[in-house]
Every structure is written in structure tokens, then in C-alpha cells.
PDB file of N, CA and C in Angstrom:
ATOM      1  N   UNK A   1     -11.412 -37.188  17.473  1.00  0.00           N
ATOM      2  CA  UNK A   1     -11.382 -36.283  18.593  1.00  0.00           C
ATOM      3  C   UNK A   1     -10.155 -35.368  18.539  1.00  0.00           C
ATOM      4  N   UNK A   2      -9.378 -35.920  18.063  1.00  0.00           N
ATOM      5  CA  UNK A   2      -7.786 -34.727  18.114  1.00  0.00           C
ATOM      6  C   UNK A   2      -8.239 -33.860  16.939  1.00  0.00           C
ATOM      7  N   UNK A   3      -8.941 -33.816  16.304  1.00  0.00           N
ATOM      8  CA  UNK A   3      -9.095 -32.773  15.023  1.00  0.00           C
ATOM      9  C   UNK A   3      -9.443 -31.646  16.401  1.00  0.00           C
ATOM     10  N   UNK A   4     -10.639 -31.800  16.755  1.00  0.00           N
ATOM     11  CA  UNK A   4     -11.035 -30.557  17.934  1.00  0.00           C
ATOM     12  C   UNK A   4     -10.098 -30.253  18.493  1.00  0.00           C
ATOM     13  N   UNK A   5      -8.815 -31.097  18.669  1.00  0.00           N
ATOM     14  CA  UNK A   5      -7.736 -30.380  20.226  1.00  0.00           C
ATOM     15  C   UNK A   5      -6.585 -29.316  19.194  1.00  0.00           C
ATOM     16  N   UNK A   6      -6.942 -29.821  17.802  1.00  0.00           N
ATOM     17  CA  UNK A   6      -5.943 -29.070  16.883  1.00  0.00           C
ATOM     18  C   UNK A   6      -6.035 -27.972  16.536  1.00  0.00           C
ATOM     19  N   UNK A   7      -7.715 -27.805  15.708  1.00  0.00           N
ATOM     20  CA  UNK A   7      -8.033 -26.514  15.242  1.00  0.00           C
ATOM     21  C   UNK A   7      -8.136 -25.557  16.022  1.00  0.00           C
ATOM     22  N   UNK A   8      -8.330 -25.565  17.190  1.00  0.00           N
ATOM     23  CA  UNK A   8      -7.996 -23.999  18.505  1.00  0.00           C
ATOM     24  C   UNK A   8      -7.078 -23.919  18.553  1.00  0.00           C
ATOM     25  N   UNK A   9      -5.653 -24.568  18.405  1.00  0.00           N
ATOM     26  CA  UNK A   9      -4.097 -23.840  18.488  1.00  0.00           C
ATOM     27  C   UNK A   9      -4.240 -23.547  17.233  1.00  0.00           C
ATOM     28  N   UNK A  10      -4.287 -23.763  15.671  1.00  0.00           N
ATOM     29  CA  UNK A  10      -4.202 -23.363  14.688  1.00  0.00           C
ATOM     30  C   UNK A  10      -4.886 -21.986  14.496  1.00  0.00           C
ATOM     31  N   UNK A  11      -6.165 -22.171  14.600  1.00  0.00           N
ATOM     32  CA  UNK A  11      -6.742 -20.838  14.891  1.00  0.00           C
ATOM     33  C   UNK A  11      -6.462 -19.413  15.745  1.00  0.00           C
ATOM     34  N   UNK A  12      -5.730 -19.623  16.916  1.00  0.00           N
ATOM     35  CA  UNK A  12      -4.894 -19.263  17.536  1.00  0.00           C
ATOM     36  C   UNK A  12      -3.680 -18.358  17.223  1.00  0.00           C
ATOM     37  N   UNK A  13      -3.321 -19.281  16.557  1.00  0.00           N
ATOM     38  CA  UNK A  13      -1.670 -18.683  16.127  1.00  0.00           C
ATOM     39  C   UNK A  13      -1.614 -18.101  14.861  1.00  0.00           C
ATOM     40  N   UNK A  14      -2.955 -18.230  13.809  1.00  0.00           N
ATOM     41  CA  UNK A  14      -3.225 -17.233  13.049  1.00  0.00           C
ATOM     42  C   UNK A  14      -3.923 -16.077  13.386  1.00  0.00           C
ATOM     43  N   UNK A  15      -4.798 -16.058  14.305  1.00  0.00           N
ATOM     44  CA  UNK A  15      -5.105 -14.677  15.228  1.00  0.00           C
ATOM     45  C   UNK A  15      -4.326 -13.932  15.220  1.00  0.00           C
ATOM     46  N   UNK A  16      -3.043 -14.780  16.117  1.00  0.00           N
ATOM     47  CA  UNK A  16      -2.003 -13.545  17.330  1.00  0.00           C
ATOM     48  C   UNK A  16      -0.992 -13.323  15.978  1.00  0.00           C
ATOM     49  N   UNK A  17      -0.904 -13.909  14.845  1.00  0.00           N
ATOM     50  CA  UNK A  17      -0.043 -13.442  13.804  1.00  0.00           C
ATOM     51  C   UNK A  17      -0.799 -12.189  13.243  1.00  0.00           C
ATOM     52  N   UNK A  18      -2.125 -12.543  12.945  1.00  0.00           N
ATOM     53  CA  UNK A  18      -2.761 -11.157  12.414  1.00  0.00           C
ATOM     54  C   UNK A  18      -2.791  -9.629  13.427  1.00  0.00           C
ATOM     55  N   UNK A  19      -2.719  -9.887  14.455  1.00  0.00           N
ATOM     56  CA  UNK A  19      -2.887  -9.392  15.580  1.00  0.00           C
ATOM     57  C   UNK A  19      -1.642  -8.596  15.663  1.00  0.00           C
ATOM     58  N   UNK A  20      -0.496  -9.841  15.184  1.00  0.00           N
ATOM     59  CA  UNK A  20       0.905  -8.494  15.508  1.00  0.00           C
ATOM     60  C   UNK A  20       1.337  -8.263  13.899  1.00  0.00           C
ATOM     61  N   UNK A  21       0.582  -7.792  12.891  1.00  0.00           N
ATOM     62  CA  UNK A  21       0.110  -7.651  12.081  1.00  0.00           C
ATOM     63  C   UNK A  21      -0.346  -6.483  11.942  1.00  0.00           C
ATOM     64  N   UNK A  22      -1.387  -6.074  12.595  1.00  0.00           N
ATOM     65  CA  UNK A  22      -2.398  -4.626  13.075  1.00  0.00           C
ATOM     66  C   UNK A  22      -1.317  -3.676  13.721  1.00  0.00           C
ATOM     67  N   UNK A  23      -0.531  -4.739  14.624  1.00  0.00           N
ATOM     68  CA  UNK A  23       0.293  -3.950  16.107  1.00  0.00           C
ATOM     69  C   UNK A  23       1.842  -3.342  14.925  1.00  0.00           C
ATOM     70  N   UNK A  24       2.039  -4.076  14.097  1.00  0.00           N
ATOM     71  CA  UNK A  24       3.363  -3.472  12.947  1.00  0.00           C
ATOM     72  C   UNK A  24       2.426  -2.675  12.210  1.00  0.00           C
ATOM     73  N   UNK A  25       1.302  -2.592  11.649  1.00  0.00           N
ATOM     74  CA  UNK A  25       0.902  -1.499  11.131  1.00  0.00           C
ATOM     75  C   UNK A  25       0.950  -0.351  11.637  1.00  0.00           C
ATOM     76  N   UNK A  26       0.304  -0.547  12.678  1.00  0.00           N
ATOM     77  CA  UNK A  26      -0.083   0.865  13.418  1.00  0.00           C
ATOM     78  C   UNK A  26       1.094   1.593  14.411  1.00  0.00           C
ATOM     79  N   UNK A  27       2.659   0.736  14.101  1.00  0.00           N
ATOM     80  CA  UNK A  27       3.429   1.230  15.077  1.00  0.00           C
ATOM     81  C   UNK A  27       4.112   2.217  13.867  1.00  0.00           C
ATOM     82  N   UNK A  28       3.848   1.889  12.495  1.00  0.00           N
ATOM     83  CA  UNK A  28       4.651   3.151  11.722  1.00  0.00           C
ATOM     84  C   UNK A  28       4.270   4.004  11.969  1.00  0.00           C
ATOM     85  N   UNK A  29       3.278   4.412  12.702  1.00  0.00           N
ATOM     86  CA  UNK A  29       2.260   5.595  12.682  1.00  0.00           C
ATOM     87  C   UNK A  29       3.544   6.367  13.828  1.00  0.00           C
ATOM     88  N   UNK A  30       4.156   5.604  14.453  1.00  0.00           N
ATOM     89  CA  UNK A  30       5.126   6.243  15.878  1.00  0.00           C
ATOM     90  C   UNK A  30       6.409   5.716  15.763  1.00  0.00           C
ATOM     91  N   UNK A  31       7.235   6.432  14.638  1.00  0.00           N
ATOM     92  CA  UNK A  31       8.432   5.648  14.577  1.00  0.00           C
ATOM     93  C   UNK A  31       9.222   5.446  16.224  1.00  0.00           C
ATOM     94  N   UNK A  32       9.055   6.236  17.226  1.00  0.00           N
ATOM     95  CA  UNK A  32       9.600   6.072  18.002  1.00  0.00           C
ATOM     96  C   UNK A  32       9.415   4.436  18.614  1.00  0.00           C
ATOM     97  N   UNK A  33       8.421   3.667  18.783  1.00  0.00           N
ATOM     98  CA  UNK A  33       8.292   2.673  18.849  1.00  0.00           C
ATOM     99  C   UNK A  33       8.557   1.641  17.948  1.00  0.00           C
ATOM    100  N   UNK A  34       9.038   1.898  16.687  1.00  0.00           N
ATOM    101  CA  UNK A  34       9.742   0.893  15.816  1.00  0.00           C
ATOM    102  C   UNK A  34      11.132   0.874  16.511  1.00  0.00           C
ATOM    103  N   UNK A  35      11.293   1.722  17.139  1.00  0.00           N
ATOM    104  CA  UNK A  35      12.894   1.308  17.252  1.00  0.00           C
ATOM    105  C   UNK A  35      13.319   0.437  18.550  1.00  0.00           C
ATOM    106  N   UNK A  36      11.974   0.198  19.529  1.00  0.00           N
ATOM    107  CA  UNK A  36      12.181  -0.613  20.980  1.00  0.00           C
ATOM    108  C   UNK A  36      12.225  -1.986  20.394  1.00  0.00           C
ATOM    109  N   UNK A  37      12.242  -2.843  21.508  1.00  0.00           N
ATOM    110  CA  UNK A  37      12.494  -4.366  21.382  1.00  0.00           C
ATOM    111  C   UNK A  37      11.426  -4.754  20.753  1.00  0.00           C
ATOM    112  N   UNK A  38      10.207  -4.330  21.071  1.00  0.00           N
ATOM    113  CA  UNK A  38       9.092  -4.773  20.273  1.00  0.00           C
ATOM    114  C   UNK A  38       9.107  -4.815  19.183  1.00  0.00           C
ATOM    115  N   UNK A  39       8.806  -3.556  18.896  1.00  0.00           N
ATOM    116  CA  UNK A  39       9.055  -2.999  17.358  1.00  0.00           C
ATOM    117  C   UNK A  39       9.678  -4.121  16.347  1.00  0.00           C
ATOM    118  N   UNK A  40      11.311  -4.016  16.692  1.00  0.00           N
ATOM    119  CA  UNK A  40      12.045  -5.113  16.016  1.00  0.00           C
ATOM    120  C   UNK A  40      11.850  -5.948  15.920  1.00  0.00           C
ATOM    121  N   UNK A  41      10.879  -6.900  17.065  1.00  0.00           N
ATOM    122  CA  UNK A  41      10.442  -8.294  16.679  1.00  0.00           C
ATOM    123  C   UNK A  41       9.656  -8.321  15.931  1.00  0.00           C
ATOM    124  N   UNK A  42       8.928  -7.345  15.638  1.00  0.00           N
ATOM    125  CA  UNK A  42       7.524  -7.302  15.051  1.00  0.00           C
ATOM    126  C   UNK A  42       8.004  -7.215  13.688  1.00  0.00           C
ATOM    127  N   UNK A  43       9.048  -6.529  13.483  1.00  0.00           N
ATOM    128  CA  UNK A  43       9.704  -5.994  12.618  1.00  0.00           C
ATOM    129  C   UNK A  43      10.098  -7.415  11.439  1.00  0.00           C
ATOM    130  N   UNK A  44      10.817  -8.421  12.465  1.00  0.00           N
ATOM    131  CA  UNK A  44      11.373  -9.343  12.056  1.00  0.00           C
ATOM    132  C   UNK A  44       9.967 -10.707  11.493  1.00  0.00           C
ATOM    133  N   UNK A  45       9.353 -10.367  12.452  1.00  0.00           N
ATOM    134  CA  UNK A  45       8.598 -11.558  12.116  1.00  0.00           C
ATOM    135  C   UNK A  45       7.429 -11.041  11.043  1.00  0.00           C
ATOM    136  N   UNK A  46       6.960  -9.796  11.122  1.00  0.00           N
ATOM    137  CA  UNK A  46       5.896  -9.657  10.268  1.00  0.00           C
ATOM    138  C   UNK A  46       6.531  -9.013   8.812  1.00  0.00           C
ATOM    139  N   UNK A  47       7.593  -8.376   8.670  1.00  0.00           N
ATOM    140  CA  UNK A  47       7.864  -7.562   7.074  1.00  0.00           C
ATOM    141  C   UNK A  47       7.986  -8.995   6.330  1.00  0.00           C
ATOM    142  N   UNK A  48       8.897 -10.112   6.803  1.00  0.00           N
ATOM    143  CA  UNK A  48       8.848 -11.428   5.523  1.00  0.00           C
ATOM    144  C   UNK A  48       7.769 -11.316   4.553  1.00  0.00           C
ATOM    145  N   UNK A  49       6.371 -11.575   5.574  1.00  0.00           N
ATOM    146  CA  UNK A  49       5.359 -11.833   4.886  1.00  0.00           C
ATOM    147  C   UNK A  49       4.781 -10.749   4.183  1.00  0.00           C
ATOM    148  N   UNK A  50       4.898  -9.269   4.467  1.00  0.00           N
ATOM    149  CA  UNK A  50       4.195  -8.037   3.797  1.00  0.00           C
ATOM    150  C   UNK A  50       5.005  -7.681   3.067  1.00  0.00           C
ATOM    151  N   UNK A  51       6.324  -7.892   2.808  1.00  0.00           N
ATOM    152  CA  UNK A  51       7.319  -7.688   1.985  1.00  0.00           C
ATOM    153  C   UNK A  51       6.757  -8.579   0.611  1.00  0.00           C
ATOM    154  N   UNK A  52       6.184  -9.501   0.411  1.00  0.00           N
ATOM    155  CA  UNK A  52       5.850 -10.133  -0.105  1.00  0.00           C
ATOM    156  C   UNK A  52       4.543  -8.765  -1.035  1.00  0.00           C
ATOM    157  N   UNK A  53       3.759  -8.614  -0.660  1.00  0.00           N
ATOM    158  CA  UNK A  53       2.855  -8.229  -0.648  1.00  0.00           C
ATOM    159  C   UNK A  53       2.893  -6.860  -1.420  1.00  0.00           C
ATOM    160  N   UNK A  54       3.848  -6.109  -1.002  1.00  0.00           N
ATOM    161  CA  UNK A  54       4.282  -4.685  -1.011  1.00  0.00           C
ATOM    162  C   UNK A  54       5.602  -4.823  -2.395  1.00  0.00           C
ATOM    163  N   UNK A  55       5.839  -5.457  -2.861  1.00  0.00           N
ATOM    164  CA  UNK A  55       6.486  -6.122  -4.232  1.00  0.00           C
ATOM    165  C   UNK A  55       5.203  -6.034  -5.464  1.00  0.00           C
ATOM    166  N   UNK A  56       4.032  -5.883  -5.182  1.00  0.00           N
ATOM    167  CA  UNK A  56       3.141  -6.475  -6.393  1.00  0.00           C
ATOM    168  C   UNK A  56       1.622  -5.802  -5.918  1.00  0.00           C
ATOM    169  N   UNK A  57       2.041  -4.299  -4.760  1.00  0.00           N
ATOM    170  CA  UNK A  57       0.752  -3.922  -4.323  1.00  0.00           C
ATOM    171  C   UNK A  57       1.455  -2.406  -4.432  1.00  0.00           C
ATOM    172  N   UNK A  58       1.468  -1.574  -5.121  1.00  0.00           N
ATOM    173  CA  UNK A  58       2.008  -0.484  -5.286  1.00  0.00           C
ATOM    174  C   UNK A  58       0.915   0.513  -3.880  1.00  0.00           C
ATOM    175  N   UNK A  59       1.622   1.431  -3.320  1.00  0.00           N
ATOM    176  CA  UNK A  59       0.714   2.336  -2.260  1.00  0.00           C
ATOM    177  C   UNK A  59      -0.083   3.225  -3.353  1.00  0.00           C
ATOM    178  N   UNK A  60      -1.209   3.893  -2.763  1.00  0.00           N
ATOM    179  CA  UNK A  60      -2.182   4.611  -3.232  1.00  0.00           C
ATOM    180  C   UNK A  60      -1.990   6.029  -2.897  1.00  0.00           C
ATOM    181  N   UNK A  61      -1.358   6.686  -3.573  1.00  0.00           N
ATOM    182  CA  UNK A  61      -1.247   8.119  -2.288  1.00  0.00           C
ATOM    183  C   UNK A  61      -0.020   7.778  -1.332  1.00  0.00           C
ATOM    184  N   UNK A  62      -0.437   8.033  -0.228  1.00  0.00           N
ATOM    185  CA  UNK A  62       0.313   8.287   0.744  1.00  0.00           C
ATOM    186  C   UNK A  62      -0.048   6.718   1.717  1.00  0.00           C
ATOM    187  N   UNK A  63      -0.944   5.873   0.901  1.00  0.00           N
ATOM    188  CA  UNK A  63      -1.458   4.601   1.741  1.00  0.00           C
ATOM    189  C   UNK A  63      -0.721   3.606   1.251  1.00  0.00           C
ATOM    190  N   UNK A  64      -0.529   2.280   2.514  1.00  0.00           N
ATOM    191  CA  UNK A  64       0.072   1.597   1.476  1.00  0.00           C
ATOM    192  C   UNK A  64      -1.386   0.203   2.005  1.00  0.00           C
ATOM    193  N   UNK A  65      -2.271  -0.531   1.046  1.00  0.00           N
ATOM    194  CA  UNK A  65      -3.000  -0.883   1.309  1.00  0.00           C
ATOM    195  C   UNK A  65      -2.468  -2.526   1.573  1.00  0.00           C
ATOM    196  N   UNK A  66      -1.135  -2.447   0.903  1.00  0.00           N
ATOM    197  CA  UNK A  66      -0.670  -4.213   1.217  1.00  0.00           C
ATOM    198  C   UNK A  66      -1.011  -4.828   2.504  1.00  0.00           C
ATOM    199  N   UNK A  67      -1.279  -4.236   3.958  1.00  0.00           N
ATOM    200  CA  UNK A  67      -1.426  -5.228   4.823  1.00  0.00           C
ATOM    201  C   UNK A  67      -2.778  -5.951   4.971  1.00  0.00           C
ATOM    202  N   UNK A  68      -3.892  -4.635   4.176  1.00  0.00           N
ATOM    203  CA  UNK A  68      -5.244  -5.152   4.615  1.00  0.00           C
ATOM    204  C   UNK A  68      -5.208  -6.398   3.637  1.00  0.00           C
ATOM    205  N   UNK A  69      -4.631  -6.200   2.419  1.00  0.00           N
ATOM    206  CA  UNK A  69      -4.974  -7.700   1.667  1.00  0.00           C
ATOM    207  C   UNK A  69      -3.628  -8.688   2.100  1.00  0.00           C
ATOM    208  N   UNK A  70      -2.940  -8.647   2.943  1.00  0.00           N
ATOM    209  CA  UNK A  70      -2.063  -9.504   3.327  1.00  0.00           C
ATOM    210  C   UNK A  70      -2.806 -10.067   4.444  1.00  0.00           C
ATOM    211  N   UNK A  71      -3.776  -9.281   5.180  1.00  0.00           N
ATOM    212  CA  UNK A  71      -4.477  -9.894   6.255  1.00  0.00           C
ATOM    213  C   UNK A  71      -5.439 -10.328   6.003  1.00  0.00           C
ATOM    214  N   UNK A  72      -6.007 -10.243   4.984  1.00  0.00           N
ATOM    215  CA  UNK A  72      -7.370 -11.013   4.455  1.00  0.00           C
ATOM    216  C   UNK A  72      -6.918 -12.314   3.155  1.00  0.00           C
ATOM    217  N   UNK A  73      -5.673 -12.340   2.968  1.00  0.00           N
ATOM    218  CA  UNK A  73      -5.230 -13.308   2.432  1.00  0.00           C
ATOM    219  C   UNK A  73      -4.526 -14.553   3.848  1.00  0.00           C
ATOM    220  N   UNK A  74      -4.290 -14.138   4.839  1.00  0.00           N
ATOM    221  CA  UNK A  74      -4.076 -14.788   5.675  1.00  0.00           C
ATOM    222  C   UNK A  74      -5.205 -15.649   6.192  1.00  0.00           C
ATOM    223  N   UNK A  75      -6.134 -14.854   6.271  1.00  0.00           N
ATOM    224  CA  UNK A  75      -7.638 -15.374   6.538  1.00  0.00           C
ATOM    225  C   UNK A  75      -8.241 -16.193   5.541  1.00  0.00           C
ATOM    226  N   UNK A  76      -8.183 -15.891   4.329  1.00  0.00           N
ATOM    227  CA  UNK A  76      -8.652 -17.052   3.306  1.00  0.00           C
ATOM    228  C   UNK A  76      -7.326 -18.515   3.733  1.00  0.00           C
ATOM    229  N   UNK A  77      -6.030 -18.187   4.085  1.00  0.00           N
ATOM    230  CA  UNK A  77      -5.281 -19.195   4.095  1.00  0.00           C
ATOM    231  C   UNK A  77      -5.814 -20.032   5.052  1.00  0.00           C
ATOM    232  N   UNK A  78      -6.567 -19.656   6.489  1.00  0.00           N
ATOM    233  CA  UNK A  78      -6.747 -19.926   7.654  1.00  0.00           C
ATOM    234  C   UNK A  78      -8.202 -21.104   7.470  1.00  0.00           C
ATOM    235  N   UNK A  79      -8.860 -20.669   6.546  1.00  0.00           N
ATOM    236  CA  UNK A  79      -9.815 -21.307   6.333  1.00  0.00           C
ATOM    237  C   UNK A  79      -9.900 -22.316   5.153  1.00  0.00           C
ATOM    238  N   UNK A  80      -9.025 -22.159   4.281  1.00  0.00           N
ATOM    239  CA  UNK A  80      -8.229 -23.422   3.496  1.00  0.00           C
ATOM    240  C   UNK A  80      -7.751 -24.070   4.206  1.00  0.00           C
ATOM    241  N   UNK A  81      -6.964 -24.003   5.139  1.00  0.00           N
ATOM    242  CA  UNK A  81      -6.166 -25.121   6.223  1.00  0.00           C
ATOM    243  C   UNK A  81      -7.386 -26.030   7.141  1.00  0.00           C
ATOM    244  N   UNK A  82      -8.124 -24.948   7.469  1.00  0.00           N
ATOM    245  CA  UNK A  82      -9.172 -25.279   8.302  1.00  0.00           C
ATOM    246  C   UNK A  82      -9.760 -26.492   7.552  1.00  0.00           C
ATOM    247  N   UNK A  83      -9.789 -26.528   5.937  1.00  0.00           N
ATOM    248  CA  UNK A  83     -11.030 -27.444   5.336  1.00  0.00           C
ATOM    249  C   UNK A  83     -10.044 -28.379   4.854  1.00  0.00           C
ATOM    250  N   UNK A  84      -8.677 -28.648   4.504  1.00  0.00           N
ATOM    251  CA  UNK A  84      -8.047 -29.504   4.359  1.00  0.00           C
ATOM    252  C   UNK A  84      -7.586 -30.419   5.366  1.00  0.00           C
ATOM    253  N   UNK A  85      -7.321 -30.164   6.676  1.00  0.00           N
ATOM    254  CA  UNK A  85      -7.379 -30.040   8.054  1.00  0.00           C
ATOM    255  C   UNK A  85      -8.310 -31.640   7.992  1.00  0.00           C
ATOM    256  N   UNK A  86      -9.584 -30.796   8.103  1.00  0.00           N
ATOM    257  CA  UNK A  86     -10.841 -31.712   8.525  1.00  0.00           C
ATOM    258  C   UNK A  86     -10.618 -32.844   7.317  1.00  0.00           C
ATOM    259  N   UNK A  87     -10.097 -32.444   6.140  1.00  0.00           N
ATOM    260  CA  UNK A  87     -10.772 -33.820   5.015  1.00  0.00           C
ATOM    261  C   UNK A  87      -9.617 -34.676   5.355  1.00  0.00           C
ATOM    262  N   UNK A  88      -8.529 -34.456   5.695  1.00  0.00           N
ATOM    263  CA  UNK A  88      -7.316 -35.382   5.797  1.00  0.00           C
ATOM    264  C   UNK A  88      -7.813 -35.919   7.017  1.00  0.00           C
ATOM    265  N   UNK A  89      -8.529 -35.887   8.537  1.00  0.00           N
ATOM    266  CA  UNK A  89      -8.922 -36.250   9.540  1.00  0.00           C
ATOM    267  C   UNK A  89      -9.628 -37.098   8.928  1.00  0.00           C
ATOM    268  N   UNK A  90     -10.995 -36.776   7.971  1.00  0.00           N
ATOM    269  CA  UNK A  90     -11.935 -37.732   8.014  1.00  0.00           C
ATOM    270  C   UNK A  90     -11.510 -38.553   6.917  1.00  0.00           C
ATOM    271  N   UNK A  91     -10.517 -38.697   6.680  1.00  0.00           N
ATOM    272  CA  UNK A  91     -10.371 -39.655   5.499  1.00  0.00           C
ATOM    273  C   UNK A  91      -9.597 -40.936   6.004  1.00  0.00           C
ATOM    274  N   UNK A  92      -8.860 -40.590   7.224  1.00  0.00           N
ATOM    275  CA  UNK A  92      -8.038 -41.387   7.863  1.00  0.00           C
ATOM    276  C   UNK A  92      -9.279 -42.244   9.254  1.00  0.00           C
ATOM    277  N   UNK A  93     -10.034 -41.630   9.045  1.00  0.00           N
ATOM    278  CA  UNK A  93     -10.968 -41.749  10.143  1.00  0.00           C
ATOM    279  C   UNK A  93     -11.642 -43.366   9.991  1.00  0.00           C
TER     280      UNK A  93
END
């Protein structure tokens, strides 16, 4: 029964990560809002991981495509956890 009370916060908190994810993408579009409190948090918590990304994903033009595969690599991560998750539950079960 705790597997069910687990996977909705897990699921969760990879959402609202992807989520402020979209919200740091789309704030370069307005540097004026990189520079508020938001911004910076967003700043802080999301470049770690796209920094990653943007090392070994050169931009296309004027695009830089690293977040869409940083966010769809998040999502394959989300659903690896999801299935390791369940086999470590039912093995202990």
C-alpha cells in the first residue's frame, strides 16, 4: 500500500521540476524577468541540470534545443524510477 502513497509525490516533483523548466525557458525570451527573485531561483535550480545538457548539445541557429531533450530525458528518468520503484516494492513484498 505505501508504493501508491509514494508514486504521486514522486510524480509530482518531477512535474513541478519540468514545469519550472518550461517557466526558465521561456523567461529568456524577457530578460527583464531573469533578473527578479524568480528568475534567480529558477536560475539556480534549473541551469545545474541544462548546463549539463548544453556542454554536448551544440544550438541550431539561433535555437538552443538542449531543454526539449533535457525534458524528455527527465521523463524517460521519471519512468525508470517509476519501474524500479515498483520492483524493489514487490520484491520486499
Amino acid at each position: 500500500m505505501m508504493l501508491y502513497t509514494v508514486l504521486p509525490y514522486v510524480s509530482k516533483a518531477f512535474d513541478i521540476y519540468s514545469l519550472m523548466l518550461v517557466a526558465y525557458v521561456l523567461m529568456s525570451w524577457v530578460p527583464a524577468v531573469q533578473t527578479s527573485a524568480v528568475g534567480r531561483f529558477l536560475q539556480k535550480v534549473c541551469e545545474p541540470y541544462l548546463g549539463i545538457f548544453r556542454k554536448f548539445i551544440p544550438p541550431i541557429g539561433m535555437i538552443d534545443i538542449s531543454p526539449i531533450v533535457a525534458i524528455f530525458l527527465l521523463n524517460f528518468i521519471k519512468a525508470g524510477l517509476f519501474i524500479v520503484i515498483q520492483k524493489v516494492y514487490f520484491m520486499f513484498m
